[in-house]
PDB file of N, CA and C in Angstrom:
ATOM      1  N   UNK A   1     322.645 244.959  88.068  1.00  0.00           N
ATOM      2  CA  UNK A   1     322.506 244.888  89.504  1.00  0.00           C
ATOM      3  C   UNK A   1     323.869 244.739  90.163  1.00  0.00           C
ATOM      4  N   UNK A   2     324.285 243.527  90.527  1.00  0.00           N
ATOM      5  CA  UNK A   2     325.470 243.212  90.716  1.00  0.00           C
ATOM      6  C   UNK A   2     326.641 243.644  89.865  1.00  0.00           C
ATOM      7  N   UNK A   3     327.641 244.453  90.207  1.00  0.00           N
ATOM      8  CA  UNK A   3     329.071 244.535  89.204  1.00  0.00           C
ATOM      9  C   UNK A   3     329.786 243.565  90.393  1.00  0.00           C
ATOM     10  N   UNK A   4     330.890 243.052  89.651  1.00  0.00           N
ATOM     11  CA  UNK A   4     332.044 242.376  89.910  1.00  0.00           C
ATOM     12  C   UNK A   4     332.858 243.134  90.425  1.00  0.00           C
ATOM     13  N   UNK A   5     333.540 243.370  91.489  1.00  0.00           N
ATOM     14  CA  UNK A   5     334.961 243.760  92.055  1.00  0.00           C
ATOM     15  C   UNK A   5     336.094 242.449  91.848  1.00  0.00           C
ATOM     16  N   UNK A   6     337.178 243.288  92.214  1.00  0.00           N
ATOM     17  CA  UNK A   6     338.130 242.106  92.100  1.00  0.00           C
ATOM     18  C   UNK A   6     337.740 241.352  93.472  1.00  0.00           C
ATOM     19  N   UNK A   7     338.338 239.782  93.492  1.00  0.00           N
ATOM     20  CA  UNK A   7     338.353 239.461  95.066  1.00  0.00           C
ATOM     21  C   UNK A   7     339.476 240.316  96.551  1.00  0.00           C
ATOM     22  N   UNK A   8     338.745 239.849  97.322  1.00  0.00           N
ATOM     23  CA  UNK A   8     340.023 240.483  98.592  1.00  0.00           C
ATOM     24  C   UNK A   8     341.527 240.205  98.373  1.00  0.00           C
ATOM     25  N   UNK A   9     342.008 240.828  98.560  1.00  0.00           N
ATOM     26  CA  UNK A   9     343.873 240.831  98.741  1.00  0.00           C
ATOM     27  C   UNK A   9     343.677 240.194 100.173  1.00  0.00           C
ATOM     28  N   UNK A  10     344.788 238.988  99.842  1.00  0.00           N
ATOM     29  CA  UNK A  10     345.306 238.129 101.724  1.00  0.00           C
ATOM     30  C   UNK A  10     346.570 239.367 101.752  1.00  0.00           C
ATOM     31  N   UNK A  11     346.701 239.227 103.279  1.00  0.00           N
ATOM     32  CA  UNK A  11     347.866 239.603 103.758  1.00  0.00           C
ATOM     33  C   UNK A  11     347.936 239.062 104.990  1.00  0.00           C
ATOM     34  N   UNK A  12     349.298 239.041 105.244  1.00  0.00           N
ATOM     35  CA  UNK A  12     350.219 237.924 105.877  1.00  0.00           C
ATOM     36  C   UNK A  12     350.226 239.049 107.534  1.00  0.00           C
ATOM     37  N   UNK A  13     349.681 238.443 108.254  1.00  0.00           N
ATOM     38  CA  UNK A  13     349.501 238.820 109.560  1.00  0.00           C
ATOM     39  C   UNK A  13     350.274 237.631 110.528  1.00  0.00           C
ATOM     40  N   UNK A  14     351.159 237.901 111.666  1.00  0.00           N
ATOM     41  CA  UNK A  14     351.941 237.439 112.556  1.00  0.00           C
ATOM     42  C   UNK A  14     351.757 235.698 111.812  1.00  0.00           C
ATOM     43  N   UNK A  15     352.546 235.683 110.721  1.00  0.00           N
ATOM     44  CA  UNK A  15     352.511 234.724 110.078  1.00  0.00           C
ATOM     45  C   UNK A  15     351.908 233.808 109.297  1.00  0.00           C
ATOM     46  N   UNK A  16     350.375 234.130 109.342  1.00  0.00           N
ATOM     47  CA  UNK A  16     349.444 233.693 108.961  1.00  0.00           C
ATOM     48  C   UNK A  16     348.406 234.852 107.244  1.00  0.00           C
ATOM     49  N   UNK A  17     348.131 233.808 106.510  1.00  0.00           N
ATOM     50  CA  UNK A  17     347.531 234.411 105.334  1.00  0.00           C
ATOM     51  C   UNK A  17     346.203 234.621 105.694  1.00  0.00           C
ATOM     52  N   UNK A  18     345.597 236.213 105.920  1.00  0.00           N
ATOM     53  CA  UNK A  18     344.522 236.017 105.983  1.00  0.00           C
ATOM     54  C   UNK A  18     343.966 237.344 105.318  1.00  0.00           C
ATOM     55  N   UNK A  19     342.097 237.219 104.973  1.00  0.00           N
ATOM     56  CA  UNK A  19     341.468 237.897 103.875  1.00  0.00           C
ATOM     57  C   UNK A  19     341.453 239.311 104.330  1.00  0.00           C
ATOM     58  N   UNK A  20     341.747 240.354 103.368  1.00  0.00           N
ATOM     59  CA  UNK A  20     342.266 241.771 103.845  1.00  0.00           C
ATOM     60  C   UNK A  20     340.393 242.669 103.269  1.00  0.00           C
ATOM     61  N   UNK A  21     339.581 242.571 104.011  1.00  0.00           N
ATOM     62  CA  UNK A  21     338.139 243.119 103.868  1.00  0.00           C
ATOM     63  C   UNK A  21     338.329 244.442 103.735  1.00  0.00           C
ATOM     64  N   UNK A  22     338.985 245.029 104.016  1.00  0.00           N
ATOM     65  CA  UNK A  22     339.418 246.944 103.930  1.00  0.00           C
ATOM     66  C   UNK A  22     338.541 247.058 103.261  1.00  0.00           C
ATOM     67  N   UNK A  23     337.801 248.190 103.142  1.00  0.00           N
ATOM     68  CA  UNK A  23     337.541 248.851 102.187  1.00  0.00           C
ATOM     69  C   UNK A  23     338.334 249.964 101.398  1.00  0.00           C
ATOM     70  N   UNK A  24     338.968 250.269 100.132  1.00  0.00           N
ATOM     71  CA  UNK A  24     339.805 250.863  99.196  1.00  0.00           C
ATOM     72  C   UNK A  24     339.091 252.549 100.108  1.00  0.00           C
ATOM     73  N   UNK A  25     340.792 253.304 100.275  1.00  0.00           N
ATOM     74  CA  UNK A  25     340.100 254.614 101.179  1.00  0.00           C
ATOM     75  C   UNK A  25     339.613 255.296 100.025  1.00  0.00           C
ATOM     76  N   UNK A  26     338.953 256.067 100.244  1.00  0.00           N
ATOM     77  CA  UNK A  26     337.881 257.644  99.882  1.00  0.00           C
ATOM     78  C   UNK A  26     337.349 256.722  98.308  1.00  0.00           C
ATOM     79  N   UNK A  27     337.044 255.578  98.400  1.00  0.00           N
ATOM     80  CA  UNK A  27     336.662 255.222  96.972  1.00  0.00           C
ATOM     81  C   UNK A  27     334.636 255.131  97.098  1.00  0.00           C
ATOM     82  N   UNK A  28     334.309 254.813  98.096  1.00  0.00           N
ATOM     83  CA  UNK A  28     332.821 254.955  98.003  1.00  0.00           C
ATOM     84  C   UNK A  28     332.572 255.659  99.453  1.00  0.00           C
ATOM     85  N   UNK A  29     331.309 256.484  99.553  1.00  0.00           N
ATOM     86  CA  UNK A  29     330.510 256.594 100.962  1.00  0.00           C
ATOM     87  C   UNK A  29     329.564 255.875 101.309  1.00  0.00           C
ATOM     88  N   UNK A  30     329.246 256.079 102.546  1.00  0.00           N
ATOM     89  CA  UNK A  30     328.435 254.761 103.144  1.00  0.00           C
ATOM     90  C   UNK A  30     326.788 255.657 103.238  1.00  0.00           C
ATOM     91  N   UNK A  31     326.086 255.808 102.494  1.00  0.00           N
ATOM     92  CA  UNK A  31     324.584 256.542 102.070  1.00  0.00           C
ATOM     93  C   UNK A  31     323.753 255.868 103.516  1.00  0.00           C
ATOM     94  N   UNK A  32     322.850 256.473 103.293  1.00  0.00           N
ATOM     95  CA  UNK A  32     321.789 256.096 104.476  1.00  0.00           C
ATOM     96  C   UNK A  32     321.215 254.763 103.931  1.00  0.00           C
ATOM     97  N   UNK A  33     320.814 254.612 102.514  1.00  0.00           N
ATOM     98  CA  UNK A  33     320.065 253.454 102.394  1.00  0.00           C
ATOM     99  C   UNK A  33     321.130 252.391 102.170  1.00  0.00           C
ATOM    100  N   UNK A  34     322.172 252.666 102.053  1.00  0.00           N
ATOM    101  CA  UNK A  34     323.261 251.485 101.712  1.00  0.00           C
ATOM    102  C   UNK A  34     323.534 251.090 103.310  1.00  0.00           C
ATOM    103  N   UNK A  35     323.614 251.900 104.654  1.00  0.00           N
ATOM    104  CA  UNK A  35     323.627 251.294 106.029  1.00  0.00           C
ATOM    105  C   UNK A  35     322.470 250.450 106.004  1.00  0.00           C
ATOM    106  N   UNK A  36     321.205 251.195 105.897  1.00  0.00           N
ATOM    107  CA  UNK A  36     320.054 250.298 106.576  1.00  0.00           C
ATOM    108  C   UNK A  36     319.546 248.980 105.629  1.00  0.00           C
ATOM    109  N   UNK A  37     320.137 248.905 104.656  1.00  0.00           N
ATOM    110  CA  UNK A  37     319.906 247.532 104.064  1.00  0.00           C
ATOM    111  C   UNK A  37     321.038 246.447 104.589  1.00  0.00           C
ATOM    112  N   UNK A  38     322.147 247.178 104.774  1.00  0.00           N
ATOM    113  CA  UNK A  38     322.964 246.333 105.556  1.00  0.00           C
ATOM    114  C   UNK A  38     322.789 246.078 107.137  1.00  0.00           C
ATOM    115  N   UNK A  39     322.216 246.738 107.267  1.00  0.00           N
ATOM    116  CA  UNK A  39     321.609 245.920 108.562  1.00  0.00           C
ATOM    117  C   UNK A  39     320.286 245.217 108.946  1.00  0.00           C
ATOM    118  N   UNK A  40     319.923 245.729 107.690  1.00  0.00           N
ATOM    119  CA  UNK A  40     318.510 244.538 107.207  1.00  0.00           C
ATOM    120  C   UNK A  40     319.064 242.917 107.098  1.00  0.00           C
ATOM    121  N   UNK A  41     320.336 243.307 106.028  1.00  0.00           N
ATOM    122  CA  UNK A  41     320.882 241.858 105.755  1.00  0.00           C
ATOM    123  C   UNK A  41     321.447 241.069 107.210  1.00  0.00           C
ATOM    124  N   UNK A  42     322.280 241.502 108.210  1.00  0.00           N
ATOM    125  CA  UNK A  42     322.752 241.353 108.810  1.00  0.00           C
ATOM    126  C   UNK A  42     321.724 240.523 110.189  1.00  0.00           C
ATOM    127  N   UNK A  43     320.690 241.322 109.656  1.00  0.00           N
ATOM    128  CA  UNK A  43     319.702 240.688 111.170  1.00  0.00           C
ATOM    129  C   UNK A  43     318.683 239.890 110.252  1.00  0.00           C
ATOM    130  N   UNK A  44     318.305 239.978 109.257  1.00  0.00           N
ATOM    131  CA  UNK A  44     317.248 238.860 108.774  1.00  0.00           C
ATOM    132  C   UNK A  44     317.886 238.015 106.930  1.00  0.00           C
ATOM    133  N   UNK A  45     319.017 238.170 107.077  1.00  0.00           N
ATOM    134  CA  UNK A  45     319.657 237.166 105.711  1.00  0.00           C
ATOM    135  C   UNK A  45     321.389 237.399 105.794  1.00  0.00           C
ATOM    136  N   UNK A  46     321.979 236.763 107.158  1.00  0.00           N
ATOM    137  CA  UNK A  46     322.692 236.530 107.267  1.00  0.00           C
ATOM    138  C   UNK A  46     323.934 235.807 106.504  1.00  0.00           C
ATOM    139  N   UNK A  47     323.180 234.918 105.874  1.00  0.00           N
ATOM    140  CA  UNK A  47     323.846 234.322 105.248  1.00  0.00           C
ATOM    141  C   UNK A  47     324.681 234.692 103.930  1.00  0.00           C
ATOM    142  N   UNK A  48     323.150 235.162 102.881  1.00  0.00           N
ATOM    143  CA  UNK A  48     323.346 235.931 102.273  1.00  0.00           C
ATOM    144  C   UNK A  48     324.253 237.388 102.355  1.00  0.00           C
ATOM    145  N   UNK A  49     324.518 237.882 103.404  1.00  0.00           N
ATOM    146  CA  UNK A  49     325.637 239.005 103.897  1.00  0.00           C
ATOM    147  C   UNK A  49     326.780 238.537 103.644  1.00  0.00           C
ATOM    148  N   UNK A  50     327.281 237.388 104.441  1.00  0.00           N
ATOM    149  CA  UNK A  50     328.354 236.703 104.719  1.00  0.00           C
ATOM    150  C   UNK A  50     328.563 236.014 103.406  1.00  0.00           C
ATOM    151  N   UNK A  51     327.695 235.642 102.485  1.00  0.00           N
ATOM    152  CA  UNK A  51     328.178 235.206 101.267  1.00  0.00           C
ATOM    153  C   UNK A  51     328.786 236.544 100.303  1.00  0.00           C
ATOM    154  N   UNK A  52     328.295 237.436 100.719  1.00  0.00           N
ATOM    155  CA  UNK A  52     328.288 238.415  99.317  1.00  0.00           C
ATOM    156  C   UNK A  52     329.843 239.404 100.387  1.00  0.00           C
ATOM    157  N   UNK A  53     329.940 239.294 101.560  1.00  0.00           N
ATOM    158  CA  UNK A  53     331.205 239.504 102.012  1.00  0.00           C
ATOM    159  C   UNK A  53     332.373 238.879 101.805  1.00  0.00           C
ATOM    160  N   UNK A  54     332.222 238.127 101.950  1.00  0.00           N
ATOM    161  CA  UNK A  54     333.407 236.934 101.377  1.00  0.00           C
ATOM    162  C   UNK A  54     333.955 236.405 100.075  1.00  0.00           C
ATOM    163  N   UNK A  55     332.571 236.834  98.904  1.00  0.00           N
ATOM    164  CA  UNK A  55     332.903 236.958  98.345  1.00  0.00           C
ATOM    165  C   UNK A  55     333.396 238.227  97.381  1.00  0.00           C
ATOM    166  N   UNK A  56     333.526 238.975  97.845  1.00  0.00           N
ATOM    167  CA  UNK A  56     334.050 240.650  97.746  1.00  0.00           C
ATOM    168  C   UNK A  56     333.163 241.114  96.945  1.00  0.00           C
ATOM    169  N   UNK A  57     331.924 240.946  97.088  1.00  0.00           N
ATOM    170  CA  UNK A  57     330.931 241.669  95.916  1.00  0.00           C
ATOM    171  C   UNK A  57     329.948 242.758  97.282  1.00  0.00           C
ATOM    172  N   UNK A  58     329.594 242.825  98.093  1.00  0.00           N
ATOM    173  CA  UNK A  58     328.913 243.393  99.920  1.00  0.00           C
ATOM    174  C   UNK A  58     328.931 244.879  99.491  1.00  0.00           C
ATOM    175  N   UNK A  59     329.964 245.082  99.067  1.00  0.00           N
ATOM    176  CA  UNK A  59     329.932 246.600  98.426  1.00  0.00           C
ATOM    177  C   UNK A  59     329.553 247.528  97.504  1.00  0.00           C
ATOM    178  N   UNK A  60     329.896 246.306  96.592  1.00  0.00           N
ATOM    179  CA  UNK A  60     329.173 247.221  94.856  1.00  0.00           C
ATOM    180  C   UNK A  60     327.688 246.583  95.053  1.00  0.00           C
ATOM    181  N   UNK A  61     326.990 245.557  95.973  1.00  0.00           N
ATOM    182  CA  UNK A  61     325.785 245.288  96.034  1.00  0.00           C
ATOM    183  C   UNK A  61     325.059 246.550  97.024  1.00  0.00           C
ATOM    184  N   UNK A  62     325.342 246.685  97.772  1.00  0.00           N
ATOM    185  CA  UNK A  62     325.198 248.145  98.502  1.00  0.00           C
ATOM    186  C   UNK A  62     325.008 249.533  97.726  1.00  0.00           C
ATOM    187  N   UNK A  63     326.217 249.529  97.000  1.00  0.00           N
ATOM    188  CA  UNK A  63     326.385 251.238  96.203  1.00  0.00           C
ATOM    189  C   UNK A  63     325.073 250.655  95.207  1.00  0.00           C
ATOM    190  N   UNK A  64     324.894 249.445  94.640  1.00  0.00           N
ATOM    191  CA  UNK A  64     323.748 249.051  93.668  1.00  0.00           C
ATOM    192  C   UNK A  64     322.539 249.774  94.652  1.00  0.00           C
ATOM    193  N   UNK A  65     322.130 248.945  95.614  1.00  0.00           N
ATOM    194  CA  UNK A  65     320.869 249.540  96.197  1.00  0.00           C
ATOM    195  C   UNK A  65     320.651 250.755  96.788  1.00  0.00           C
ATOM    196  N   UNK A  66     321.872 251.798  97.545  1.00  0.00           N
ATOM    197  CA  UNK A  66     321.990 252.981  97.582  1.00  0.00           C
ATOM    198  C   UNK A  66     321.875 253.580  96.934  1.00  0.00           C
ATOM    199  N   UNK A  67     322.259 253.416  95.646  1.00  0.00           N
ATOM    200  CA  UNK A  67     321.751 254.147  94.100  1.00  0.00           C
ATOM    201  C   UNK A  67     320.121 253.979  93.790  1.00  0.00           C
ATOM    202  N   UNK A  68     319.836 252.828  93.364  1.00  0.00           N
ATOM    203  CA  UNK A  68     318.509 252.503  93.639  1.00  0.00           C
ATOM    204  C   UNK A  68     317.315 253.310  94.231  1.00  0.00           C
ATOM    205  N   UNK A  69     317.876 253.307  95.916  1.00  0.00           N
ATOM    206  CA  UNK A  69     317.345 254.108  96.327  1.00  0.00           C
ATOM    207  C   UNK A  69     317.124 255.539  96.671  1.00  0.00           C
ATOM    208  N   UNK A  70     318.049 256.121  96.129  1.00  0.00           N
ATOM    209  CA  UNK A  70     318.254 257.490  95.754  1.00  0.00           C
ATOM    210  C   UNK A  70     317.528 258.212  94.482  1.00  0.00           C
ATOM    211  N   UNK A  71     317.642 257.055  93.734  1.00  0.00           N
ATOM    212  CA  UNK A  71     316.755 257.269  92.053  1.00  0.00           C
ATOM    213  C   UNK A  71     315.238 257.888  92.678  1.00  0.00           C
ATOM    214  N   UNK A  72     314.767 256.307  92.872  1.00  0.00           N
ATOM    215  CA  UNK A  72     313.015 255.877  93.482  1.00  0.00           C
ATOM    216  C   UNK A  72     312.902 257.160  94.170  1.00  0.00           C
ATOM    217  N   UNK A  73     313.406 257.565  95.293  1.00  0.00           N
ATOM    218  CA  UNK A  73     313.315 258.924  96.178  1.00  0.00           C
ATOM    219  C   UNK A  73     313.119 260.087  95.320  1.00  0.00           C
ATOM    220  N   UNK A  74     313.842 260.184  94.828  1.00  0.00           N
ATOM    221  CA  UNK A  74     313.732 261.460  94.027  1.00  0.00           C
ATOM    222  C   UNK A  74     312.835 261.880  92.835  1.00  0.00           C
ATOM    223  N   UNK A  75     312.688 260.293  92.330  1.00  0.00           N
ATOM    224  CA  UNK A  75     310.968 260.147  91.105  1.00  0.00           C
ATOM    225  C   UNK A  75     310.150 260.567  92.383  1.00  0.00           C
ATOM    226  N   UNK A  76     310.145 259.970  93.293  1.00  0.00           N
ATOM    227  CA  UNK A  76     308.618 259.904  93.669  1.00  0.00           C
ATOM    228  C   UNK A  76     307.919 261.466  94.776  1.00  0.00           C
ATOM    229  N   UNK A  77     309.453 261.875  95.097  1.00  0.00           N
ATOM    230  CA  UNK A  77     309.396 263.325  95.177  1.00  0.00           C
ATOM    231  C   UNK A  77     308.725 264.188  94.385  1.00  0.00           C
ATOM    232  N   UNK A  78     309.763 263.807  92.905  1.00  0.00           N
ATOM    233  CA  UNK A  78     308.841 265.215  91.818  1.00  0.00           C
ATOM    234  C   UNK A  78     307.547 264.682  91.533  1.00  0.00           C
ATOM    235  N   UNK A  79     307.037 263.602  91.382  1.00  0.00           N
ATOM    236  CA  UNK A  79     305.953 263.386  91.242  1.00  0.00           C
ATOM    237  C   UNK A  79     304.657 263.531  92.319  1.00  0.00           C
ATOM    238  N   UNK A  80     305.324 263.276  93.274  1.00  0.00           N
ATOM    239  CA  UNK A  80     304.031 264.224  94.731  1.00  0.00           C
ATOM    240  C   UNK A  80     304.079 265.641  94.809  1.00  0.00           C
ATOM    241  N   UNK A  81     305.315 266.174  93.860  1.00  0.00           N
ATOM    242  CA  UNK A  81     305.196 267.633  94.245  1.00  0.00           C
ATOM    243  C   UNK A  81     304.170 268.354  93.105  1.00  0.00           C
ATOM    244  N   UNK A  82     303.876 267.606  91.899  1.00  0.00           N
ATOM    245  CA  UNK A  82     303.360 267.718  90.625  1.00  0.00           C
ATOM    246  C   UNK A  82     301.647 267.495  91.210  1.00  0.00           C
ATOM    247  N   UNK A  83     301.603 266.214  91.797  1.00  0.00           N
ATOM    248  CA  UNK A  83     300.255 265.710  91.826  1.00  0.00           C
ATOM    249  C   UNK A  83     299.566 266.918  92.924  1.00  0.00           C
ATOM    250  N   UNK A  84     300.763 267.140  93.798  1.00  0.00           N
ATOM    251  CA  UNK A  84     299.753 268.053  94.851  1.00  0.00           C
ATOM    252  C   UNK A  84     300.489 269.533  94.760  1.00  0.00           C
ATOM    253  N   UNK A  85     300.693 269.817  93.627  1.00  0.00           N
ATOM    254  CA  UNK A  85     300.738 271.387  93.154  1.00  0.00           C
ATOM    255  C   UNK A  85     301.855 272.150  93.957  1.00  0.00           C
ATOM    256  N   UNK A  86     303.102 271.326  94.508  1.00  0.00           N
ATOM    257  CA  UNK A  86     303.773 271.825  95.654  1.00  0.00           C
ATOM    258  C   UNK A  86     305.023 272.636  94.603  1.00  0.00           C
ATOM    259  N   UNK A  87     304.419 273.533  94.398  1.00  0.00           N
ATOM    260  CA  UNK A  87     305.318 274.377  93.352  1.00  0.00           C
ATOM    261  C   UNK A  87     306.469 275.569  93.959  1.00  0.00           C
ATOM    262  N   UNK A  88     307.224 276.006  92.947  1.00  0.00           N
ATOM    263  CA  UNK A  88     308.084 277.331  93.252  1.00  0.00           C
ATOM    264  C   UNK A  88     307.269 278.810  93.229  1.00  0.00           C
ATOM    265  N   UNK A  89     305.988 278.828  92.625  1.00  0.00           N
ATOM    266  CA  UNK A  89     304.813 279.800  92.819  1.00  0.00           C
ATOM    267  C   UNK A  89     304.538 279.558  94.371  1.00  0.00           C
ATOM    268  N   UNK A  90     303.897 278.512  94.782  1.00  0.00           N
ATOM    269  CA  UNK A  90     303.553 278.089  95.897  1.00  0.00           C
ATOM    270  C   UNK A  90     304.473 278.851  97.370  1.00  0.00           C
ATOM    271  N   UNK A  91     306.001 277.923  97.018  1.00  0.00           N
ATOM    272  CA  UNK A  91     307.059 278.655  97.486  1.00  0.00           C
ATOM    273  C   UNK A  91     307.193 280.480  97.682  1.00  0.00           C
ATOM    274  N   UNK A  92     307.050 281.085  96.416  1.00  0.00           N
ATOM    275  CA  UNK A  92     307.462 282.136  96.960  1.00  0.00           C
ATOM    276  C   UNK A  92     306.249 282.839  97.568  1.00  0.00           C
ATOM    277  N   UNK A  93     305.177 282.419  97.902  1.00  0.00           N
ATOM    278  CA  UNK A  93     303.222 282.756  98.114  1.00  0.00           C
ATOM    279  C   UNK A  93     303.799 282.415  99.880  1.00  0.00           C
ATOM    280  N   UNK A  94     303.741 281.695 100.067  1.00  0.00           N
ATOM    281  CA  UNK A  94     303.249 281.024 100.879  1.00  0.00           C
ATOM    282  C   UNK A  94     304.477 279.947 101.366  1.00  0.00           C
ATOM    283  N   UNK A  95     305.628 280.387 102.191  1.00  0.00           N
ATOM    284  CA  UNK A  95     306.946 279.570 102.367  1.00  0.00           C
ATOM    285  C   UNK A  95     306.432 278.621 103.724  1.00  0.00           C
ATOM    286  N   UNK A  96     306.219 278.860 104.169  1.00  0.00           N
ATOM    287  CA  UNK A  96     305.914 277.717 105.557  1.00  0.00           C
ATOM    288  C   UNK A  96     304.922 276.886 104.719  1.00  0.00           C
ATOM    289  N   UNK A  97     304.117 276.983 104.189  1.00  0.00           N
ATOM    290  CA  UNK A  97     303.211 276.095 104.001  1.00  0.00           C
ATOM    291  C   UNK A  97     304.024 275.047 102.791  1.00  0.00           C
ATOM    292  N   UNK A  98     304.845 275.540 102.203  1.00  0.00           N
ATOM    293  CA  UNK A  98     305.702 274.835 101.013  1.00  0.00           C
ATOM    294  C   UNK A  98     306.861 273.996 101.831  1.00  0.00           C
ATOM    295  N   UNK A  99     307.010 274.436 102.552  1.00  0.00           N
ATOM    296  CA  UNK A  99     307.863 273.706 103.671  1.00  0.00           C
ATOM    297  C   UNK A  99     307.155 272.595 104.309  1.00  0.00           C
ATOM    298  N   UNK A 100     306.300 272.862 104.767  1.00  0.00           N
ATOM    299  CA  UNK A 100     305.532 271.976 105.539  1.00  0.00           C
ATOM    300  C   UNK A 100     305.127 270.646 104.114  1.00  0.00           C
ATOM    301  N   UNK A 101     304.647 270.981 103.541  1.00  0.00           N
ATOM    302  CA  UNK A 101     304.438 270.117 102.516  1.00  0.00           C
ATOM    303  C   UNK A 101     304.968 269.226 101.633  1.00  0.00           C
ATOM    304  N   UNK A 102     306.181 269.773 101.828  1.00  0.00           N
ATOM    305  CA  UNK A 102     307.606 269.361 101.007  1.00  0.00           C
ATOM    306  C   UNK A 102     308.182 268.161 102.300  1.00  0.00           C
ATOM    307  N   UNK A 103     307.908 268.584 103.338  1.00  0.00           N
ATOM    308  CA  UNK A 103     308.762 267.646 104.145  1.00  0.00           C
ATOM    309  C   UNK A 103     307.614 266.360 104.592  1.00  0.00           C
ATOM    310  N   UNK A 104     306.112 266.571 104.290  1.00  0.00           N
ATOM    311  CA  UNK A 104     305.431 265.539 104.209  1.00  0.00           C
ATOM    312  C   UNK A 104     305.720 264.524 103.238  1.00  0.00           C
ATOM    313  N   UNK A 105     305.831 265.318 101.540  1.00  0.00           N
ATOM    314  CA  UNK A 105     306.282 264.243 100.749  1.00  0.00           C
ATOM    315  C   UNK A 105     307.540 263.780 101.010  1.00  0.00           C
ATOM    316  N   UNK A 106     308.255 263.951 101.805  1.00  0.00           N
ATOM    317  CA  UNK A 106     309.735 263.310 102.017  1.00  0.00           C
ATOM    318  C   UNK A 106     309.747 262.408 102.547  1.00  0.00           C
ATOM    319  N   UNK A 107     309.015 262.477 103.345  1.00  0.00           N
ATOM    320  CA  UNK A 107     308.269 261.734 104.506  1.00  0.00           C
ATOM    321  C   UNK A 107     307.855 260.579 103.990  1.00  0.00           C
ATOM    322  N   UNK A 108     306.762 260.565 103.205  1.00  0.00           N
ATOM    323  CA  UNK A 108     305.845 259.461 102.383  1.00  0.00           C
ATOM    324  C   UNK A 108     307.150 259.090 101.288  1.00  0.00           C
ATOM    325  N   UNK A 109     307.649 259.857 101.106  1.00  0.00           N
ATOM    326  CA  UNK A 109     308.755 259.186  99.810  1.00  0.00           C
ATOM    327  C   UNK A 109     309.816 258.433 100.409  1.00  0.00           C
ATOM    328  N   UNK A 110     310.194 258.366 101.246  1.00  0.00           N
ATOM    329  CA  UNK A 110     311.336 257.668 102.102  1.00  0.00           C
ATOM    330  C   UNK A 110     310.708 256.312 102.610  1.00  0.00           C
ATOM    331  N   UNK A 111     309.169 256.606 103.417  1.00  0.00           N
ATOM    332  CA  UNK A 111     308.500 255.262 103.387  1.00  0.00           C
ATOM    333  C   UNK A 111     308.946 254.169 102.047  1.00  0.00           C
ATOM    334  N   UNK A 112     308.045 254.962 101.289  1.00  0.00           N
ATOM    335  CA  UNK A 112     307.977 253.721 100.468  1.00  0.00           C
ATOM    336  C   UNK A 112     309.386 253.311  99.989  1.00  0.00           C
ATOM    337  N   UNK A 113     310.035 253.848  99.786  1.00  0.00           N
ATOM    338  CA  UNK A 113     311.699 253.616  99.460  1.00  0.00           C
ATOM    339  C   UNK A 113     312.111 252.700 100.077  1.00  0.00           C
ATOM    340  N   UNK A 114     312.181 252.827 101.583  1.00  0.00           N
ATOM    341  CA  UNK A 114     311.669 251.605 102.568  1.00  0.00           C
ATOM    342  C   UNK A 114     311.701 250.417 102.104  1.00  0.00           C
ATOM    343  N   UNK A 115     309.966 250.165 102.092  1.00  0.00           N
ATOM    344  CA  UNK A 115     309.396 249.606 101.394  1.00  0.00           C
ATOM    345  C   UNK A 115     309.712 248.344 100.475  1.00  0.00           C
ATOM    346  N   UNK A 116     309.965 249.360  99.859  1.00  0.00           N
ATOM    347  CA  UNK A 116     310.350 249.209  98.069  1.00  0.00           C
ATOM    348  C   UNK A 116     311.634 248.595  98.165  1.00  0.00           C
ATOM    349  N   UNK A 117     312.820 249.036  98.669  1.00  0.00           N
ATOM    350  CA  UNK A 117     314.227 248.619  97.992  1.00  0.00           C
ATOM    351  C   UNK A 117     314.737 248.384  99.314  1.00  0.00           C
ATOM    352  N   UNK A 118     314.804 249.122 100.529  1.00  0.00           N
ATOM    353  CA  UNK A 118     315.948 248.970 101.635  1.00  0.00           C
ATOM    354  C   UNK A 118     315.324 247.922 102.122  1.00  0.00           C
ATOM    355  N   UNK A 119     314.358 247.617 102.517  1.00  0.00           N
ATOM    356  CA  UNK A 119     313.643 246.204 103.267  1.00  0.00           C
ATOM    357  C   UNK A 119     313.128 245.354 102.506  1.00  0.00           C
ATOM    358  N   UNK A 120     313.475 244.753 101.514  1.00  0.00           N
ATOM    359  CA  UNK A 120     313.418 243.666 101.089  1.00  0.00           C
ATOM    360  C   UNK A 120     314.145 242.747 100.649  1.00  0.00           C
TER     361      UNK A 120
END
């Protein structure tokens, strides 16, 4: 779940030592489910934010659940596309209707993802 980063680097601002939060450039992106859990944390486990900020871990706990939720999404994709026959036959038969169908399970698969990992 959690990996370890190193802690923050201080740097010395108009004389004063203080904690350098940067994030390291082009080293991670900020995913859709890695925002909205952070602003899950931010408005209902504050604390918990501010602990896992400070202590320089806010990030690799993020890329943890952004990953997470990218996995879950994508099982539960192929598996609605299996259960309700939403095939590449289907596709080349019948393209609007494979469309239409495909973006329902995205739909229901993002819910529960939700659900499941970003809101809790």
């Amino acid at each position: 779940m959690l990996t370890d980063i190193p802690q923050n680097q201080t740097i010395e601002e108009n004389g004063y030592l203080i904690s350098d939060f940067r994030l390291p450039e082009g080293k991670q992106t900020i995913g859709i489910g890695r925002q909205r859990h952070l602003d899950y944390l931010k408005h209902y486990h504050r604390v918990t934010c501010t602990n896992l900020l400070t202590g320089g871990k806010l990030n690799a706990y993020l890329a943890d659940i952004d990953r997470q939720a990218q996995e879950r999404f994508e099982r539960l994709i192929e598996g609605m596309k299996q259960a309700q026959g939403v095939t590449e036959q289907l596709k080349a038969e019948n393209a609007l209707e494979w469309v239409g169908r495909l973006n329902n399970i995205r739909t229901c698969a993002m819910k529960i993802v939700n659900e499941e990992i970003i809101f809790t």
